[in-house]
Protein backbone atom coordinates (compact mmCIF):
# COMPACT_ATOMS: atom_id res chain seq x y z
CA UNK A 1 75.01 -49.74 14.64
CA UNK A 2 73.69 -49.81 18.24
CA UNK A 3 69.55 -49.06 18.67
CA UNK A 4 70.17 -44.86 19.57
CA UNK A 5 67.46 -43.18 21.80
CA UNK A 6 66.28 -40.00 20.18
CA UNK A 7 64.69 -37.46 21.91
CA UNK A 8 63.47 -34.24 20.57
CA UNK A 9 62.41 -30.55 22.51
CA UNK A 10 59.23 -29.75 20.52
CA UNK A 11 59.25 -25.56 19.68
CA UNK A 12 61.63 -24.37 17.53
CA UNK A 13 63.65 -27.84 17.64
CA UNK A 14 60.78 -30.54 16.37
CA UNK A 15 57.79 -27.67 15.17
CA UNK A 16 58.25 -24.54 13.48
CA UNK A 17 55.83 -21.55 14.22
CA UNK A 18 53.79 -20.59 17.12
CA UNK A 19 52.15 -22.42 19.36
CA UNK A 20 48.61 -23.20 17.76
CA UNK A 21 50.36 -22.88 14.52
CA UNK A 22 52.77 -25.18 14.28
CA UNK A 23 54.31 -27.98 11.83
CA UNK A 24 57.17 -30.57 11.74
CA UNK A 25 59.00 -29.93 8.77
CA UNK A 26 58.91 -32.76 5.65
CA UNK A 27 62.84 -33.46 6.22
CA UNK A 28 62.03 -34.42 10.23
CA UNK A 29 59.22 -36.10 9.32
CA UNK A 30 61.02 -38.59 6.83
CA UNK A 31 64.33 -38.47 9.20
CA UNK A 32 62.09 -39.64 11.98
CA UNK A 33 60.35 -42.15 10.09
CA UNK A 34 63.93 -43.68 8.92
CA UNK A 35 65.45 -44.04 12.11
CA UNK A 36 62.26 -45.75 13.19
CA UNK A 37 62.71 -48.00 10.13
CA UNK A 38 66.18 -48.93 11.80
CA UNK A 39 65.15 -49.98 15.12
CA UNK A 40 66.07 -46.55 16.48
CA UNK A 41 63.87 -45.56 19.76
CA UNK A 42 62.61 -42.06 19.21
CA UNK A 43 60.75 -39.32 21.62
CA UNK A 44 60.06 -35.79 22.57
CA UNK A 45 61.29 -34.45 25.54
CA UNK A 46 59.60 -31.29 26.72
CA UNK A 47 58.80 -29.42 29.74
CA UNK A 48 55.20 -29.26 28.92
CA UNK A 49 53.28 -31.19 31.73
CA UNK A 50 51.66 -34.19 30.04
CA UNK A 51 47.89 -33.60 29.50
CA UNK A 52 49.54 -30.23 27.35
CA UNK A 53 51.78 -31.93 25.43
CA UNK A 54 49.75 -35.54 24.53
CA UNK A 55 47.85 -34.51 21.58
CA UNK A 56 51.28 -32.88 20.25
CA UNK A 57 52.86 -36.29 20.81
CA UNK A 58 50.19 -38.31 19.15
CA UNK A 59 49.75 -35.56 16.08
CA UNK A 60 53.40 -35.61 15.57
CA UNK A 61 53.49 -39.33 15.14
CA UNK A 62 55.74 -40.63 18.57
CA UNK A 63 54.19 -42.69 21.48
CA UNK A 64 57.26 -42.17 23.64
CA UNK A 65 57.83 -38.83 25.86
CA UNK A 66 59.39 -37.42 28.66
CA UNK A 67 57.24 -34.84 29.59
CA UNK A 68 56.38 -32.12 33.13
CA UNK A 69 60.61 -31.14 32.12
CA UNK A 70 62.11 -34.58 33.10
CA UNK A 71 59.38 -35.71 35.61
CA UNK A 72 57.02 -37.67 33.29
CA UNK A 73 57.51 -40.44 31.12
CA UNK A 74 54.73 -41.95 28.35
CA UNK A 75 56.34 -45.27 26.76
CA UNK A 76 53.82 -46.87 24.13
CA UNK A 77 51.48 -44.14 24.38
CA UNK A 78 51.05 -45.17 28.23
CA UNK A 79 51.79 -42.66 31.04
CA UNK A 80 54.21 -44.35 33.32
CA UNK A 81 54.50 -41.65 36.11
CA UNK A 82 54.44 -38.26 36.70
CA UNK A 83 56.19 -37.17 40.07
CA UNK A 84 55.33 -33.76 41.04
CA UNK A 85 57.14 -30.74 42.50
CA UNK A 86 58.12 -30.96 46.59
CA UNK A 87 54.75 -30.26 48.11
CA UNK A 88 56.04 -28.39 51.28
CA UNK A 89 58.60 -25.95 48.81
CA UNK A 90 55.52 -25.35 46.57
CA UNK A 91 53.68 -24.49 50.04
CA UNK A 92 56.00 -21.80 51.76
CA UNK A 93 56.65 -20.39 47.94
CA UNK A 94 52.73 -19.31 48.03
CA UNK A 95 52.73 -18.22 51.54
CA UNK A 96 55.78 -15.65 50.59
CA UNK A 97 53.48 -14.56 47.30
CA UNK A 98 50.44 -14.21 49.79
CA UNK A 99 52.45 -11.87 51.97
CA UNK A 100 54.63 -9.83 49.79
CA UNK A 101 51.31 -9.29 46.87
CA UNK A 102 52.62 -11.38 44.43
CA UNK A 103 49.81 -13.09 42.24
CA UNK A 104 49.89 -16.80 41.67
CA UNK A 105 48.43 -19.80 40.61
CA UNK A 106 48.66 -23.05 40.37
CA UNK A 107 48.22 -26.79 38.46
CA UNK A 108 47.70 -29.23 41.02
CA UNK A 109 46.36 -32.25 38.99
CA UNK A 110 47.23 -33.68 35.37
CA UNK A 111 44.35 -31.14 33.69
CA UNK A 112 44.74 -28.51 31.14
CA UNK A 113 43.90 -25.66 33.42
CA UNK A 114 45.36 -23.59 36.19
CA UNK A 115 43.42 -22.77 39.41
CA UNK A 116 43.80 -19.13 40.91
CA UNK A 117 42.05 -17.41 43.58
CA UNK A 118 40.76 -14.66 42.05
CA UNK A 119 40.32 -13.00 38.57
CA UNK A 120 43.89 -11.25 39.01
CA UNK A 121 46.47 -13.88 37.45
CA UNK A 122 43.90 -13.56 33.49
CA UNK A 123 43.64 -9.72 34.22
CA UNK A 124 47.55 -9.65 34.24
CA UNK A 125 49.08 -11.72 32.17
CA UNK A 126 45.61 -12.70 29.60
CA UNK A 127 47.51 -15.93 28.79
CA UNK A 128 45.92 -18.17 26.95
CA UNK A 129 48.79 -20.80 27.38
CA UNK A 130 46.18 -23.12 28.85
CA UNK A 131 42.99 -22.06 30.95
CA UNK A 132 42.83 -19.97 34.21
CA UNK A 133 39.97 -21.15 36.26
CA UNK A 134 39.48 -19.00 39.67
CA UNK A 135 38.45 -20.69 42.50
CA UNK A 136 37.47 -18.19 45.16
CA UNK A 137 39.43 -18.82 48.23
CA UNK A 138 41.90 -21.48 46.75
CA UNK A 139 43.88 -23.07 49.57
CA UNK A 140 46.48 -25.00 48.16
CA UNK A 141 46.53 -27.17 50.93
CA UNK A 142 43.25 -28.94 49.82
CA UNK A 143 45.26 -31.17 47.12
CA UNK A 144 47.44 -33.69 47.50
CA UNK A 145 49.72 -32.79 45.03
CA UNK A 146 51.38 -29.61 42.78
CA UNK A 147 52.57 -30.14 39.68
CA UNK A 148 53.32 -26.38 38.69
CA UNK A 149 52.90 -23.15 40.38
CA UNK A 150 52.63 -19.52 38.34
CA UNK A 151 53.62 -16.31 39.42
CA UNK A 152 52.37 -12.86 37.42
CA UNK A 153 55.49 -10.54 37.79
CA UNK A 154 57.83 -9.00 35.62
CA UNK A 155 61.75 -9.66 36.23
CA UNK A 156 63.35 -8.86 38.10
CA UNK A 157 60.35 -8.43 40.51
CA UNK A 158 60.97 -12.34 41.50
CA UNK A 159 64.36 -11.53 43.23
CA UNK A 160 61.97 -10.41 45.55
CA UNK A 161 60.64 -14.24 46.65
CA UNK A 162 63.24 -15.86 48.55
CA UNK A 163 61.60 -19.61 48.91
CA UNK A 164 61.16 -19.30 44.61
CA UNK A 165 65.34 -20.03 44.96
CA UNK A 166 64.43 -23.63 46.57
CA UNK A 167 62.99 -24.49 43.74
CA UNK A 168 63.29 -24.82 39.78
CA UNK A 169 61.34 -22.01 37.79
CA UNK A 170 61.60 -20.40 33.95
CA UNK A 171 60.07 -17.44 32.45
CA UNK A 172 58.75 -18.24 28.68
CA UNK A 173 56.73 -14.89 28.82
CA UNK A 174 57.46 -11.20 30.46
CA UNK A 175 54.37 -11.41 32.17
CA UNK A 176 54.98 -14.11 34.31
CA UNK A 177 57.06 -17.47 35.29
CA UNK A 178 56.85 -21.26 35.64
CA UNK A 179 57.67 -23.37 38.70
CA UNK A 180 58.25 -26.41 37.25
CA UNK A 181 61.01 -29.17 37.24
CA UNK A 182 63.68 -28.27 34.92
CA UNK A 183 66.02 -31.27 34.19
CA UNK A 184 64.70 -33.41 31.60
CA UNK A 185 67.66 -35.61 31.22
CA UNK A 186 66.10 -37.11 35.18
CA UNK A 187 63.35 -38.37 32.67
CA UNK A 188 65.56 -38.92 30.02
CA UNK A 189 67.73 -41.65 31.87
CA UNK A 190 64.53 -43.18 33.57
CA UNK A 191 63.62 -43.89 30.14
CA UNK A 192 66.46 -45.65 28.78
CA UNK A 193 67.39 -47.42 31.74
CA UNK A 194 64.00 -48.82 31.26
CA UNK A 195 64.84 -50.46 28.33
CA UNK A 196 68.80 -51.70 30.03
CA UNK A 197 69.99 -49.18 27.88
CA UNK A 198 73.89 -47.32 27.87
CA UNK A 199 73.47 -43.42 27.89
CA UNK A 200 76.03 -43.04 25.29
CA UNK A 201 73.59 -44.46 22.89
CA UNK A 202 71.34 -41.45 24.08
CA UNK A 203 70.62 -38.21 21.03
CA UNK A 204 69.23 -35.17 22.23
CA UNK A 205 68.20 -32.50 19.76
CA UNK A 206 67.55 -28.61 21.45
CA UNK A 207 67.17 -24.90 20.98
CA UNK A 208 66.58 -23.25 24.56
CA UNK A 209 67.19 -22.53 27.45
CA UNK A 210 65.62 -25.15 29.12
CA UNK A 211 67.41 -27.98 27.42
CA UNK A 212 70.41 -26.79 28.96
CA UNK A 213 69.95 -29.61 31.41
CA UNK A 214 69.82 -32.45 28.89
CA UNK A 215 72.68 -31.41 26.98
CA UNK A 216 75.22 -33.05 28.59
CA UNK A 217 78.71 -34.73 28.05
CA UNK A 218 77.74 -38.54 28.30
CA UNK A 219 76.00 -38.39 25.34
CA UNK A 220 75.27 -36.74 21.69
CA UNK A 221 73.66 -33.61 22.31
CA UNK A 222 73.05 -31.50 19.11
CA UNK A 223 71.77 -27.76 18.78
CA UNK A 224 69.98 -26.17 16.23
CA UNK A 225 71.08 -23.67 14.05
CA UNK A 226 68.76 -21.66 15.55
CA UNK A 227 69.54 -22.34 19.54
CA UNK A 228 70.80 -19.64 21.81
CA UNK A 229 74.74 -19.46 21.98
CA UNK A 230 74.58 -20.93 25.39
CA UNK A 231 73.24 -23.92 24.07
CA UNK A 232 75.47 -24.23 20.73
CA UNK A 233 78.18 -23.97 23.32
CA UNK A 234 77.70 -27.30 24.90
CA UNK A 235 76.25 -29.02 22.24
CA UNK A 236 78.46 -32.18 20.41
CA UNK A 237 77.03 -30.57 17.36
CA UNK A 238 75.32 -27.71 15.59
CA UNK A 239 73.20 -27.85 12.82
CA UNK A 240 71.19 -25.84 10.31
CA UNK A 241 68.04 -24.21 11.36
CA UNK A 242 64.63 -26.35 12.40
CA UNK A 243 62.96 -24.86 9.21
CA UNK A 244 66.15 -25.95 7.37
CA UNK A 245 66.25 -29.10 7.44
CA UNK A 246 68.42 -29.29 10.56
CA UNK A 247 66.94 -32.58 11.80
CA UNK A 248 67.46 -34.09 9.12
CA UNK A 249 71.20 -32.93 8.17
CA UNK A 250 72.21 -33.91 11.83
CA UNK A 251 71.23 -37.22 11.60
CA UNK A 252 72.81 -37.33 8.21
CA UNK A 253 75.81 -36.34 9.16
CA UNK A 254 76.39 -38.76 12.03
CA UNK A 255 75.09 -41.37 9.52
CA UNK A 256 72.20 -42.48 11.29
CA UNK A 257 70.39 -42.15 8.27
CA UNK A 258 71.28 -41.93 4.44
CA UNK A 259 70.72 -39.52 2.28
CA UNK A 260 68.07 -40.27 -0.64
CA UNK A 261 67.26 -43.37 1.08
């Protein structure tokens, strides 16, 4: 069998429960620890940027990530790059918030933390994603670099921001949205071509909406049981549940791995 490249969303695909709470099943555990066995390259894929999701990496037992949705990659626990959002987009997207009201924020370096100019993006939204520092009079302009950029609105109050269509943005919670890049198979391929590898070798494993982007027909893409129907729709495969084994059964089912092995 040719060496497969694995790569795994983390919530509700890899880890079950909330964020804080969460734990890779037994079944993924041992079906990740088999295909290892077999020479099979394995990662997570997430849109997390990379100083969120490193610990998760490490405590889940991979050294190999795309991460910052497609625009990081970690190979042997080393960060290889991160390339961050298009400055000038990110630039003309805060001027529009500054003029229409809209309250925003921003990660402009590879930290756990936002910045914000005032108290007003915690006071809306109290996320406690990651922390909200306010820096009083935040200019954007003073850093070289943006990496993500929040906005505190409820849909469909964003329809509203005509430079937020230049650029790639989700909403994981009502009380606000993510600019960030959105097409992890970019970091995906970047990955496998650095080891001169053939995308049809490529796995992808998914439940939402933003692994739309790396489900896609060159390769194996597979959905959990628990995805949303847009995903099952384009996925090669759908399998049980995360919390049912569903990492596991895929892989059994393709016969990367054998059952009772």
């Amino acid at each position: 069998m040719n060496r497969k490249f694995f790569f795994f969303d983390i919530d509700g695909t890899l880890a079950v429960g909330t964020p804080g709470k969460q734990y890779i099943p037994e079944s993924a555990k041992k079906a990740i620890r088999m295909l290892k066995e077999q020479g099979h390259f394995v990662a997570i894929a997430t849109g997390r940027s990379y100083a969120m999701a490193v610990d998760h990496m490490k405590e889940f037992g991979f050294e190999n990530m795309v991460s910052d949705g497609g625009n990081g990659i970690t190979i042997n626990n080393e960060l290889i790059t991160i390339k961050p959002l298009d400055y000038q987009k990110c630039l003309n997207l805060i001027n529009e918030c500054k003029e229409k009201g809209f309250i925003w924020a921003i990660s402009p370096d590879n930290k756990t933390r936002r910045l914000a100019p005032d108290s007003r993006f915690y006071d809306f939204t109290h996320d406690v994603y990651m922390d909200t520092e306010v820096v009083e009079g935040l200019d954007p302009r003073n850093y070289d670099q943006i990496f993500k950029v929040y906005v505190a609105c409820f849909a469909p109050e964003e329809q509203k921001l005509e430079t937020l269509k230049e650029l790639p943005w989700c909403r994981f919670h009502k009380e606000y949205l993510f600019v960030e890049p959105g097409d992890k198979s970019v970091g995906i391929k970047m990955m496998v071509d650095h080891f001169n590898g053939d995308y049809k070798d490529v796995v992808v494993f998914g439940d939402e909406k933003n692994d739309l982007s790396m489900f896609r027909d060159e390769w194996t893409s597979i959905a959990m049981g628990n995805a949303i129907d847009e995903l099952k729709e384009k996925a090669t495969y759908v399998t049980t549940p995360c919390d049912q084994d569903g990492i596991y059964n895929a892989c059994v089912h393709f016969g990367w791995i054998k059952e009772n092995d």
